[in-house]
PDB file of N, CA and C in Angstrom:
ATOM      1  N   UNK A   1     165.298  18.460 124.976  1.00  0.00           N
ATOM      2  CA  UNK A   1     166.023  17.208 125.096  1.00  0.00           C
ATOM      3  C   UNK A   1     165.317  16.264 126.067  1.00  0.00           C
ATOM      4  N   UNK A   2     164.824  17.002 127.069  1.00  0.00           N
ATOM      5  CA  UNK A   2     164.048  16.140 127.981  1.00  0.00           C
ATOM      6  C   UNK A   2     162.526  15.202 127.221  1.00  0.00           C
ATOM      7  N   UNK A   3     161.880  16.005 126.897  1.00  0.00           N
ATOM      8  CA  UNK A   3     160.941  15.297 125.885  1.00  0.00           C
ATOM      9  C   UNK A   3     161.647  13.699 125.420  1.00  0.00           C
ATOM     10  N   UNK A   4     162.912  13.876 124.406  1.00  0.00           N
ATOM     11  CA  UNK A   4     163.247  13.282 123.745  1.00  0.00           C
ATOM     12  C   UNK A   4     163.632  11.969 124.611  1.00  0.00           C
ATOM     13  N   UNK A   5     164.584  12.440 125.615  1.00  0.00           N
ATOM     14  CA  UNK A   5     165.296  11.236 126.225  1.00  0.00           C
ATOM     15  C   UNK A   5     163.792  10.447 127.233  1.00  0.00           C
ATOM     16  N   UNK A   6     162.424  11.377 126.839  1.00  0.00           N
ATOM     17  CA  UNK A   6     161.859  10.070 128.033  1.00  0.00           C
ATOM     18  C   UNK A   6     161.202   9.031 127.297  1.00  0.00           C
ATOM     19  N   UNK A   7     161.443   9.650 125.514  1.00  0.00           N
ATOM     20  CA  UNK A   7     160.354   8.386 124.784  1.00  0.00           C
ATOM     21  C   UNK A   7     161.791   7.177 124.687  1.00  0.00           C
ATOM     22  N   UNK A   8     162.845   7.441 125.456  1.00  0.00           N
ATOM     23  CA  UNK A   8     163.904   6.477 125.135  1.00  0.00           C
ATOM     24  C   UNK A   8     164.033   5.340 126.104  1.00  0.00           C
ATOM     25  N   UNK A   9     162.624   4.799 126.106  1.00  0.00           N
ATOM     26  CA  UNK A   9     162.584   3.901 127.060  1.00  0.00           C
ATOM     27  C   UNK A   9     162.985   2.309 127.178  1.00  0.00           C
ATOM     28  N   UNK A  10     163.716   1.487 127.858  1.00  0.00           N
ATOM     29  CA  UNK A  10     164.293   0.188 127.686  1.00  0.00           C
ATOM     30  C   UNK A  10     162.869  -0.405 127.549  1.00  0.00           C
ATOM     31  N   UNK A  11     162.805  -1.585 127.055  1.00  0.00           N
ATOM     32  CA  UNK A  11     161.610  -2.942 126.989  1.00  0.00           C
ATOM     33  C   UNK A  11     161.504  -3.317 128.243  1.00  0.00           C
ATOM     34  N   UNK A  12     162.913  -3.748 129.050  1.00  0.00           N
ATOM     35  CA  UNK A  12     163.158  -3.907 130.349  1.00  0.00           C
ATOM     36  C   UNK A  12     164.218  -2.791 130.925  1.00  0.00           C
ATOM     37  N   UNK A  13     164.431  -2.986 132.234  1.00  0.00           N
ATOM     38  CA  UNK A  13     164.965  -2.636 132.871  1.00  0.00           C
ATOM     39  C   UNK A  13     166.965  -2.932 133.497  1.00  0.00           C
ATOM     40  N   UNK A  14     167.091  -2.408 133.557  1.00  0.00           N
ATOM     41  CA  UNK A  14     168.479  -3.215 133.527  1.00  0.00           C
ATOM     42  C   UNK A  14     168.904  -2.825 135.180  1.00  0.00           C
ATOM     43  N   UNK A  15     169.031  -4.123 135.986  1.00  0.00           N
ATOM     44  CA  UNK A  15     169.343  -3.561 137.655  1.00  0.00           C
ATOM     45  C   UNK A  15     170.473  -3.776 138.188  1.00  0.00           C
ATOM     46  N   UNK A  16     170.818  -2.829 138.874  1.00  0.00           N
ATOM     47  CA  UNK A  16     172.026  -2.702 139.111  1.00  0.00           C
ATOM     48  C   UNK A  16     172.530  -2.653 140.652  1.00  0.00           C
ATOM     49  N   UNK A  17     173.113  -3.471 141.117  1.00  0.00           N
ATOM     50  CA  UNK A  17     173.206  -3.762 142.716  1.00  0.00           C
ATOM     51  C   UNK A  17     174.761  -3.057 143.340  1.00  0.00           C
ATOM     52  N   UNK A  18     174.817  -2.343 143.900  1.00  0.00           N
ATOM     53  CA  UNK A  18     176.097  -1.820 144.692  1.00  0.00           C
ATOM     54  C   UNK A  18     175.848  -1.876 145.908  1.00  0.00           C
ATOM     55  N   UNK A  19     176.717  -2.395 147.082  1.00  0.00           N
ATOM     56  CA  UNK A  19     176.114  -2.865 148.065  1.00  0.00           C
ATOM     57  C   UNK A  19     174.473  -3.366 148.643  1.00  0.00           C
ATOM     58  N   UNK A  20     174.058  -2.972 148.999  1.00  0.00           N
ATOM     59  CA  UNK A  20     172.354  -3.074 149.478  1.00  0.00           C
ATOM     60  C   UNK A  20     171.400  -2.333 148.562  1.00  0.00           C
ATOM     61  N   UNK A  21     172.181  -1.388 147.498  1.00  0.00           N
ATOM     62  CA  UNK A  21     170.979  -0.570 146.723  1.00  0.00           C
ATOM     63  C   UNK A  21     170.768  -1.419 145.698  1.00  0.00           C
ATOM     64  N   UNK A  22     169.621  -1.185 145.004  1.00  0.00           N
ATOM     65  CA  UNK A  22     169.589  -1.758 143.673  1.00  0.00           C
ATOM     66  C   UNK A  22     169.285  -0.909 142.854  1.00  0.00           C
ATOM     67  N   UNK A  23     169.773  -0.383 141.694  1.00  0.00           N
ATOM     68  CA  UNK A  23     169.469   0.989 141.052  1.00  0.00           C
ATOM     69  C   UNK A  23     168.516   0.198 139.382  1.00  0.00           C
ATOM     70  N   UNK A  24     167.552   0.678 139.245  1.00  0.00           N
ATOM     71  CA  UNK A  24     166.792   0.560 138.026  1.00  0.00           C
ATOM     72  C   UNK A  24     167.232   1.036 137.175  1.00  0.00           C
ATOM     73  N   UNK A  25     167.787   0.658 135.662  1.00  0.00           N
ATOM     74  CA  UNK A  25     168.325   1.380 134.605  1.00  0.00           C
ATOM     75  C   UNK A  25     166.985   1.169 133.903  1.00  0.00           C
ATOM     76  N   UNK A  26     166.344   1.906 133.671  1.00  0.00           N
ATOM     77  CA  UNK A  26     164.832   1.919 132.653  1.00  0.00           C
ATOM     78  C   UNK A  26     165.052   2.490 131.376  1.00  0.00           C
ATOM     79  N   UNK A  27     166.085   3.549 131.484  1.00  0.00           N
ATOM     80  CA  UNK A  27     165.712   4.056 129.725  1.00  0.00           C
ATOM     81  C   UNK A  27     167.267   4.990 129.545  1.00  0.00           C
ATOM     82  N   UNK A  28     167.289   5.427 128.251  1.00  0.00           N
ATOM     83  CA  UNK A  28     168.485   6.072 127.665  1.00  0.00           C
ATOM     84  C   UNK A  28     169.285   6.935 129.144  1.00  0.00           C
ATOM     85  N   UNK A  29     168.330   7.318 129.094  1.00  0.00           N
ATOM     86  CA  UNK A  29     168.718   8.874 130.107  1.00  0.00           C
ATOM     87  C   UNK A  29     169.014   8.129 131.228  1.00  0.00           C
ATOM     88  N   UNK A  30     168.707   7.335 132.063  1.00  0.00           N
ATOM     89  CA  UNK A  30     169.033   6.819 133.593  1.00  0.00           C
ATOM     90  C   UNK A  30     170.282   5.947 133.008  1.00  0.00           C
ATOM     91  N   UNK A  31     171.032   5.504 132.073  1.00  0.00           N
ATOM     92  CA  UNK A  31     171.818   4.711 131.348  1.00  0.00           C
ATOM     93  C   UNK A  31     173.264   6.027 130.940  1.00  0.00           C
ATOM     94  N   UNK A  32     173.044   7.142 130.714  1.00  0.00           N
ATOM     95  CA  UNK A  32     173.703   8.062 130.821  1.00  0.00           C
ATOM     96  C   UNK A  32     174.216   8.316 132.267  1.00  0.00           C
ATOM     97  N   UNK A  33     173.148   8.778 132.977  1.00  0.00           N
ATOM     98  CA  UNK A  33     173.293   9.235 134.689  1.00  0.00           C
ATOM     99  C   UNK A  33     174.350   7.772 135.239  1.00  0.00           C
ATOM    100  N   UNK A  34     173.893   6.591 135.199  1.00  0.00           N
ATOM    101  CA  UNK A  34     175.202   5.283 135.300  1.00  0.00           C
ATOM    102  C   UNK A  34     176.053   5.902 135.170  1.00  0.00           C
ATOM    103  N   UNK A  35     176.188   6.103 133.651  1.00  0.00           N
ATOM    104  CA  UNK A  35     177.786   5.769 133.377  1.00  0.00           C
ATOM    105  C   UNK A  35     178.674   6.689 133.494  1.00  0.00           C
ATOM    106  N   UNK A  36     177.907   8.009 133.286  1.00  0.00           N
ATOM    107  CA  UNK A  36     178.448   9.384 133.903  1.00  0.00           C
ATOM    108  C   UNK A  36     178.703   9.315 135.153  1.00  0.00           C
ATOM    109  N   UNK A  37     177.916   8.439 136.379  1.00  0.00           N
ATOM    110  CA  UNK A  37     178.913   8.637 137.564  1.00  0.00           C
ATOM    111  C   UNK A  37     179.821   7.601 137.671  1.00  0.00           C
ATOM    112  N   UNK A  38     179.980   6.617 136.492  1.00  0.00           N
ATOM    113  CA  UNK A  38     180.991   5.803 136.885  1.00  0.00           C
ATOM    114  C   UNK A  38     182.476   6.753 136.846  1.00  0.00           C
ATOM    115  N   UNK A  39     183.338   5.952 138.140  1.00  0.00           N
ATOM    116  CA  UNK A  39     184.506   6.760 138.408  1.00  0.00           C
ATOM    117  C   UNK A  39     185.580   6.549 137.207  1.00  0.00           C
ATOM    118  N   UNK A  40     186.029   7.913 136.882  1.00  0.00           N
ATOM    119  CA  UNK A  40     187.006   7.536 135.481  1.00  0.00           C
ATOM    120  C   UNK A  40     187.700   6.661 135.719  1.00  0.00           C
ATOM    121  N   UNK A  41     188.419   6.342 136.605  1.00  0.00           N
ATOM    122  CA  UNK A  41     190.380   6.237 136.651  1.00  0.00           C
ATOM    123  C   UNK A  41     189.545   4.071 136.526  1.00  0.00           C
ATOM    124  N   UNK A  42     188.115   3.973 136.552  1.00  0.00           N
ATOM    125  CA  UNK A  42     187.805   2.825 136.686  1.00  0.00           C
ATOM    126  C   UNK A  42     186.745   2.340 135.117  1.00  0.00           C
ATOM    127  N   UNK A  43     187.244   3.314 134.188  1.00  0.00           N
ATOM    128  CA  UNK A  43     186.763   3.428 132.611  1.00  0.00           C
ATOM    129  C   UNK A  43     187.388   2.426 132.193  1.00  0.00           C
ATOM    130  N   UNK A  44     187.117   1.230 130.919  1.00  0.00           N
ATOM    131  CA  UNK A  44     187.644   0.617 130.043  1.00  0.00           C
ATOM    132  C   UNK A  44     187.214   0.032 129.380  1.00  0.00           C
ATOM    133  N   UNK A  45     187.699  -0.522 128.492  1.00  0.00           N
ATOM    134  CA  UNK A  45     186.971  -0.788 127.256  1.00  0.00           C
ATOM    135  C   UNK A  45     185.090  -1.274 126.808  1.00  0.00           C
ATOM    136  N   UNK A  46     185.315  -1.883 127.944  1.00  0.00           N
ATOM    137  CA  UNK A  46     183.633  -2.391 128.078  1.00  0.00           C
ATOM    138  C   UNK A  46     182.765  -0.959 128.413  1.00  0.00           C
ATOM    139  N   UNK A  47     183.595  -0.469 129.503  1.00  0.00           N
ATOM    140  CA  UNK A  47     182.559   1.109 129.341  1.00  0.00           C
ATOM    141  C   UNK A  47     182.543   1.513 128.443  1.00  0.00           C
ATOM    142  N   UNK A  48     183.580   1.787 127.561  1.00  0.00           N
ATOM    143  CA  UNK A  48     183.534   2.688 126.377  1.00  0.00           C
ATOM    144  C   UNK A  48     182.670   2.289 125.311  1.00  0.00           C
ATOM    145  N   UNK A  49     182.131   0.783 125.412  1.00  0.00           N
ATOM    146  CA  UNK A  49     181.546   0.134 124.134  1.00  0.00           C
ATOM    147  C   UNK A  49     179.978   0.350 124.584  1.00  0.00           C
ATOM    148  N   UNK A  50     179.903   0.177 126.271  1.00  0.00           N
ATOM    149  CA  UNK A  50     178.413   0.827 126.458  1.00  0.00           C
ATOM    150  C   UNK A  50     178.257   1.731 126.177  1.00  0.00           C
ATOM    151  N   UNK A  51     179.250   2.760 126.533  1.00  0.00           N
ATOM    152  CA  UNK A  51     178.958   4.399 126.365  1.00  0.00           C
ATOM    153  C   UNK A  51     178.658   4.567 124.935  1.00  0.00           C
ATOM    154  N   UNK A  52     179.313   4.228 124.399  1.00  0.00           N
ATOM    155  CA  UNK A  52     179.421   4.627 122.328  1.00  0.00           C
ATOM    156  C   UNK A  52     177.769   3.848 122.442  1.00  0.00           C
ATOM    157  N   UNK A  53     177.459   2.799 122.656  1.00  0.00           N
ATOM    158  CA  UNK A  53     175.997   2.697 122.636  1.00  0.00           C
ATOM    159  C   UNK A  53     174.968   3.355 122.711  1.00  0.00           C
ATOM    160  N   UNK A  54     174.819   3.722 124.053  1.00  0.00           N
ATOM    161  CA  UNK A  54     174.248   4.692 124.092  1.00  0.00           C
ATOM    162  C   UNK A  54     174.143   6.093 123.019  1.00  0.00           C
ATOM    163  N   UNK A  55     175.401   6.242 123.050  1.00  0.00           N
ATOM    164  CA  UNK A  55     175.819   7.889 121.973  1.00  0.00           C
ATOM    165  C   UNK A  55     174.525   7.304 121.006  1.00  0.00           C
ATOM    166  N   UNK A  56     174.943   5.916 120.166  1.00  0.00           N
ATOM    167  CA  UNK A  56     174.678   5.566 118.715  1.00  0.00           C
ATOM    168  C   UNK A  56     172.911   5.530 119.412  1.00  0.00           C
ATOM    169  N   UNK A  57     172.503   4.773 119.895  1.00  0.00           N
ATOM    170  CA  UNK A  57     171.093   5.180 120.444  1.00  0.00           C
ATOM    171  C   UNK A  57     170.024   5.895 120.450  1.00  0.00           C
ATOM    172  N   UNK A  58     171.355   6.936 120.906  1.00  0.00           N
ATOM    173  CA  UNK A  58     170.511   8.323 120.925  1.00  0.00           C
ATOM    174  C   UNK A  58     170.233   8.756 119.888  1.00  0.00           C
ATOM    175  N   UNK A  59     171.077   8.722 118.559  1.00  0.00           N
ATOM    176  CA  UNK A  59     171.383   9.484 118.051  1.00  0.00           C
ATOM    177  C   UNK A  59     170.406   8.680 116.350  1.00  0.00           C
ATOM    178  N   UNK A  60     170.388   7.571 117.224  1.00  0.00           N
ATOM    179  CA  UNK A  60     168.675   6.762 115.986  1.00  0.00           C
ATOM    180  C   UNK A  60     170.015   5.754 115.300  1.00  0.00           C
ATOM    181  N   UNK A  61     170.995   5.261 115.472  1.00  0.00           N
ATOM    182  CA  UNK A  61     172.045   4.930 114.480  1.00  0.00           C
ATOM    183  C   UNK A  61     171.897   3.474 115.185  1.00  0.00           C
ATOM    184  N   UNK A  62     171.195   2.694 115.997  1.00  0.00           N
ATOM    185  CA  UNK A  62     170.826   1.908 116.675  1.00  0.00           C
ATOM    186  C   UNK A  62     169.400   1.476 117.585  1.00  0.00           C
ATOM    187  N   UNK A  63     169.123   0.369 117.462  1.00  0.00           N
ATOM    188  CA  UNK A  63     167.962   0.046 118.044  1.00  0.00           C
ATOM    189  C   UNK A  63     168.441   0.511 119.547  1.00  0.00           C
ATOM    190  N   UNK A  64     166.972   0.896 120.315  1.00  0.00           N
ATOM    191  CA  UNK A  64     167.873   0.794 121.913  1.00  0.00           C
ATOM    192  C   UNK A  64     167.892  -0.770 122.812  1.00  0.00           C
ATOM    193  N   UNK A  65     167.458  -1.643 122.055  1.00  0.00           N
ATOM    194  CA  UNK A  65     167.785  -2.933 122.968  1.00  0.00           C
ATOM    195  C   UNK A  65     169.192  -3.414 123.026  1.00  0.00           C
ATOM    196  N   UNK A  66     169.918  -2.579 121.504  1.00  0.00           N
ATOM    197  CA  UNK A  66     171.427  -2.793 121.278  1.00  0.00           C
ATOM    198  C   UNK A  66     172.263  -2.110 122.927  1.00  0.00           C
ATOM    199  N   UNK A  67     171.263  -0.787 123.117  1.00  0.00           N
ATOM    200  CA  UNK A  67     172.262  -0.357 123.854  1.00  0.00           C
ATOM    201  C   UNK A  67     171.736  -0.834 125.371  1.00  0.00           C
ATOM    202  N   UNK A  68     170.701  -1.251 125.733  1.00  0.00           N
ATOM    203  CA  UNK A  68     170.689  -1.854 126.867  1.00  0.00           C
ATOM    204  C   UNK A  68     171.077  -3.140 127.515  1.00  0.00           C
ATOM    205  N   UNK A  69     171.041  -3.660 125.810  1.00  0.00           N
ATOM    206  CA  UNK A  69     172.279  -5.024 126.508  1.00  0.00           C
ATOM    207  C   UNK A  69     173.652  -4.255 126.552  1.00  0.00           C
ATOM    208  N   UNK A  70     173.992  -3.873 126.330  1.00  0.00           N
ATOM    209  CA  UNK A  70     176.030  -3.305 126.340  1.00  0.00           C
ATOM    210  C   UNK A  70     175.591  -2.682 128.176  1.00  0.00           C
ATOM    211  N   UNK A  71     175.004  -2.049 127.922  1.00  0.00           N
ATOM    212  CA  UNK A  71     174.705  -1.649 129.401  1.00  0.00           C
ATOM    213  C   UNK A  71     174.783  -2.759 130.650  1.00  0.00           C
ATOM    214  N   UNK A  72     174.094  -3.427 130.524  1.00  0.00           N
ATOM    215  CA  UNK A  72     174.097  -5.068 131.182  1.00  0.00           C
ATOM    216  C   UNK A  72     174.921  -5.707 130.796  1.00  0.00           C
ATOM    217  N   UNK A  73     175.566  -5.625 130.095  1.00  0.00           N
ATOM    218  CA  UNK A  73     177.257  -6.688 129.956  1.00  0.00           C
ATOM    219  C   UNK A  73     178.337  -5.673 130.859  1.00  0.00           C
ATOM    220  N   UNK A  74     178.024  -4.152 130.724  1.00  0.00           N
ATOM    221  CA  UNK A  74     179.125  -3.314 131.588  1.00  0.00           C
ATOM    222  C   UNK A  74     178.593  -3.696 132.901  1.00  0.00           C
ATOM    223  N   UNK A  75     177.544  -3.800 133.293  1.00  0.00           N
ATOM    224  CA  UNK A  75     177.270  -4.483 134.913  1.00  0.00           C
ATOM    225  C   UNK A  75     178.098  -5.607 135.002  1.00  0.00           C
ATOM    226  N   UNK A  76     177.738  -6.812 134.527  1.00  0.00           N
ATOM    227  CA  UNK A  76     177.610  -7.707 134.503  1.00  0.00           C
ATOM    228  C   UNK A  76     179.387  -7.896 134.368  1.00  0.00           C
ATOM    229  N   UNK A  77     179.926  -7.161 133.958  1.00  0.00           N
ATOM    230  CA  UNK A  77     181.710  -6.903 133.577  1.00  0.00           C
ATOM    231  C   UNK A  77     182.267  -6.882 134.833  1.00  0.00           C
ATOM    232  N   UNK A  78     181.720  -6.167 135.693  1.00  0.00           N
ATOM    233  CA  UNK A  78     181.895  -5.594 136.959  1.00  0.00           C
ATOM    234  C   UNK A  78     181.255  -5.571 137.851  1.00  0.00           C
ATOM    235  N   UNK A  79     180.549  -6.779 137.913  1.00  0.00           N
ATOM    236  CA  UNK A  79     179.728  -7.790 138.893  1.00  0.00           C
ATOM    237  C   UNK A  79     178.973  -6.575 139.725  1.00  0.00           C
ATOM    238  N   UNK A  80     178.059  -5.874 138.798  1.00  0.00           N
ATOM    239  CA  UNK A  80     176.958  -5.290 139.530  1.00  0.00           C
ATOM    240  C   UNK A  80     175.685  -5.492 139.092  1.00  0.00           C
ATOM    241  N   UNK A  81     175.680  -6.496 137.821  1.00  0.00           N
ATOM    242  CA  UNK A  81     173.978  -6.768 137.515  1.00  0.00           C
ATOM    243  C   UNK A  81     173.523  -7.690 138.431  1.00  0.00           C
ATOM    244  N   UNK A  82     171.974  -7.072 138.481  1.00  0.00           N
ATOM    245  CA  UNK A  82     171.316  -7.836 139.202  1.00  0.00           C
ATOM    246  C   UNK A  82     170.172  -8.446 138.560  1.00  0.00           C
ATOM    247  N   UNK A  83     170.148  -9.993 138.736  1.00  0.00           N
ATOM    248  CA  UNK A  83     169.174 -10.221 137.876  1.00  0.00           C
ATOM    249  C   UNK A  83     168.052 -10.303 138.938  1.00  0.00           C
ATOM    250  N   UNK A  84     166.419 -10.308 137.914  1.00  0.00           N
ATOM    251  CA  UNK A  84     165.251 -10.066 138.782  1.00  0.00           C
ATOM    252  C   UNK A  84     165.483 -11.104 139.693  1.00  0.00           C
ATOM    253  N   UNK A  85     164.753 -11.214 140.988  1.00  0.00           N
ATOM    254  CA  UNK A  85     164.262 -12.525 141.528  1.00  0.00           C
ATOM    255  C   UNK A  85     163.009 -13.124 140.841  1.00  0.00           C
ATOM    256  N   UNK A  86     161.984 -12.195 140.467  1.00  0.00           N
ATOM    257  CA  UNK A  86     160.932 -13.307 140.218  1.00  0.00           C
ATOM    258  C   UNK A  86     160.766 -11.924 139.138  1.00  0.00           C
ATOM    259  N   UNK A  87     159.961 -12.169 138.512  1.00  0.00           N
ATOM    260  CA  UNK A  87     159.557 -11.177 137.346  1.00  0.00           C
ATOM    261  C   UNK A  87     158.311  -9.888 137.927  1.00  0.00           C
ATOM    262  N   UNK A  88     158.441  -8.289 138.218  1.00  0.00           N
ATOM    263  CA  UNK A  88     158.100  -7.666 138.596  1.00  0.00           C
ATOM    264  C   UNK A  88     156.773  -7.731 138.088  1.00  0.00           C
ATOM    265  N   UNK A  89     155.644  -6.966 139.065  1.00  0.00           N
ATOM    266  CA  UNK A  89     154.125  -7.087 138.613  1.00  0.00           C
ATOM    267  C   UNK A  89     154.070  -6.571 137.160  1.00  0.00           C
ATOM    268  N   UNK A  90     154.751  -5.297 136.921  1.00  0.00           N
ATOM    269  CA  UNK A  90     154.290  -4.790 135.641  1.00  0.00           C
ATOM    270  C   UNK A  90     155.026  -5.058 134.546  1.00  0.00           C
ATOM    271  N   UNK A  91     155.962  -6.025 134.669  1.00  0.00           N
ATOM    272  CA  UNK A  91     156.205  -6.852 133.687  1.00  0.00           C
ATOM    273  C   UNK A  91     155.168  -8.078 133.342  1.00  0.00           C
ATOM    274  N   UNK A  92     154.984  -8.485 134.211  1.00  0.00           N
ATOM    275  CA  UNK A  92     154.171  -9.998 133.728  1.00  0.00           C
ATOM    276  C   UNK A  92     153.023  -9.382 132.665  1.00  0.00           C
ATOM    277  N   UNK A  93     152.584  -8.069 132.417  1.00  0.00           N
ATOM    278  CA  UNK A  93     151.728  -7.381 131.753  1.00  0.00           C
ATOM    279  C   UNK A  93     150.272  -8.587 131.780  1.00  0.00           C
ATOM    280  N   UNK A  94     149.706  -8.962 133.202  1.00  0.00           N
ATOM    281  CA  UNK A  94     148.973  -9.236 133.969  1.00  0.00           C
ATOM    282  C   UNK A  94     148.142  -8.332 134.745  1.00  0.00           C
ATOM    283  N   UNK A  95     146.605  -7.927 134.768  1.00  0.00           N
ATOM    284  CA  UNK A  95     146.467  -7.094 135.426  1.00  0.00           C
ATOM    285  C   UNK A  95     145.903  -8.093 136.824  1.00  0.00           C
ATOM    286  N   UNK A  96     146.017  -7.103 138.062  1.00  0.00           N
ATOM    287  CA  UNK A  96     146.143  -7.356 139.434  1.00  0.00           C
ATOM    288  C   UNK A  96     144.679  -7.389 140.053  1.00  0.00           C
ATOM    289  N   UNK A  97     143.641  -7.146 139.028  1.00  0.00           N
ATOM    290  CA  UNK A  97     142.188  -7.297 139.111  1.00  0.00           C
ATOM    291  C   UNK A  97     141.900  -6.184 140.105  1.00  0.00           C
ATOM    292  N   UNK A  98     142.919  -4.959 140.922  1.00  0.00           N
ATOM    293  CA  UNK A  98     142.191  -3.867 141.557  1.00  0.00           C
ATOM    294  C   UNK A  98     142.001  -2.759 140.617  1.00  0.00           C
ATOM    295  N   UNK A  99     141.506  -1.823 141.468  1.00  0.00           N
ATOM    296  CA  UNK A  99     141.595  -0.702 140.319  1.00  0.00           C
ATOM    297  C   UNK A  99     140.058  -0.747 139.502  1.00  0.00           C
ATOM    298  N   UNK A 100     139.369  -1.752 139.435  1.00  0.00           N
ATOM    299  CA  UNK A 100     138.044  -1.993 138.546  1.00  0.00           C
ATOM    300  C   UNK A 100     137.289  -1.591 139.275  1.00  0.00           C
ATOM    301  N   UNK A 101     135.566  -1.397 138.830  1.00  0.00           N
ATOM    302  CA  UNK A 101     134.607  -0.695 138.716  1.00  0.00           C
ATOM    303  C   UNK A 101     133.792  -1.650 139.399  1.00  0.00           C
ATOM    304  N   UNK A 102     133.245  -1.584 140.033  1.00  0.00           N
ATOM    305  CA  UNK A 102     132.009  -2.761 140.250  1.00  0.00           C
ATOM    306  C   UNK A 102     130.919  -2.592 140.040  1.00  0.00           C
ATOM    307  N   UNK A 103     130.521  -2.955 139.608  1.00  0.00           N
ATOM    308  CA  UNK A 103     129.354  -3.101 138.610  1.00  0.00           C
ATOM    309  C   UNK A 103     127.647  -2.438 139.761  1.00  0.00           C
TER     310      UNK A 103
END
């Protein structure tokens, strides 16, 4: 299962702010670990429509960008998305010119 859940990777990231932390949602599996520690008695409908996302996700019955937006609307429900400040290095899919060979 592990294999499986790491090719289940988001395009982006989905971030998530609770006090001072900011937690990275990157792919199926860290999108599970969320919502599994979200506290029950604080479950409702918007969780349940991320969660069933995910399920459908996993399970190939959905693209996963379907389920990483539901994921980011359940933040965003419950004022914990965080949007980027500026767009992270390895997004801009820019390379940083180190790392090369010199000639």
């Amino acid at each position: 299962m592990e294999d499986y859940m790491s090719d289940r990777t988001f395009d982006r990231p989905v971030l998530v702010k609770d006090g001072q932390f900011i937690q990275e949602i990157g792919s199926l599996e860290d999108a599970f670990d969320f919502l599994d520690e979200w506290p029950r008695e604080r479950r409702g409908p918007i969780f349940e429509t991320a969660f069933r996302a995910c399920q459908r996700a996993y399970d190939g019955q959905i693209p996963l960008s379907v389920a990483r937006d539901a994921v980011a609307g359940f933040a965003r429900s419950v004022k914990m998305l965080q949007e980027p400040l500026a767009p992270l290095p390895w997004m801009s899919g820019t390379k940083s010119g180190r790392g090369g060979v010199a000639a």
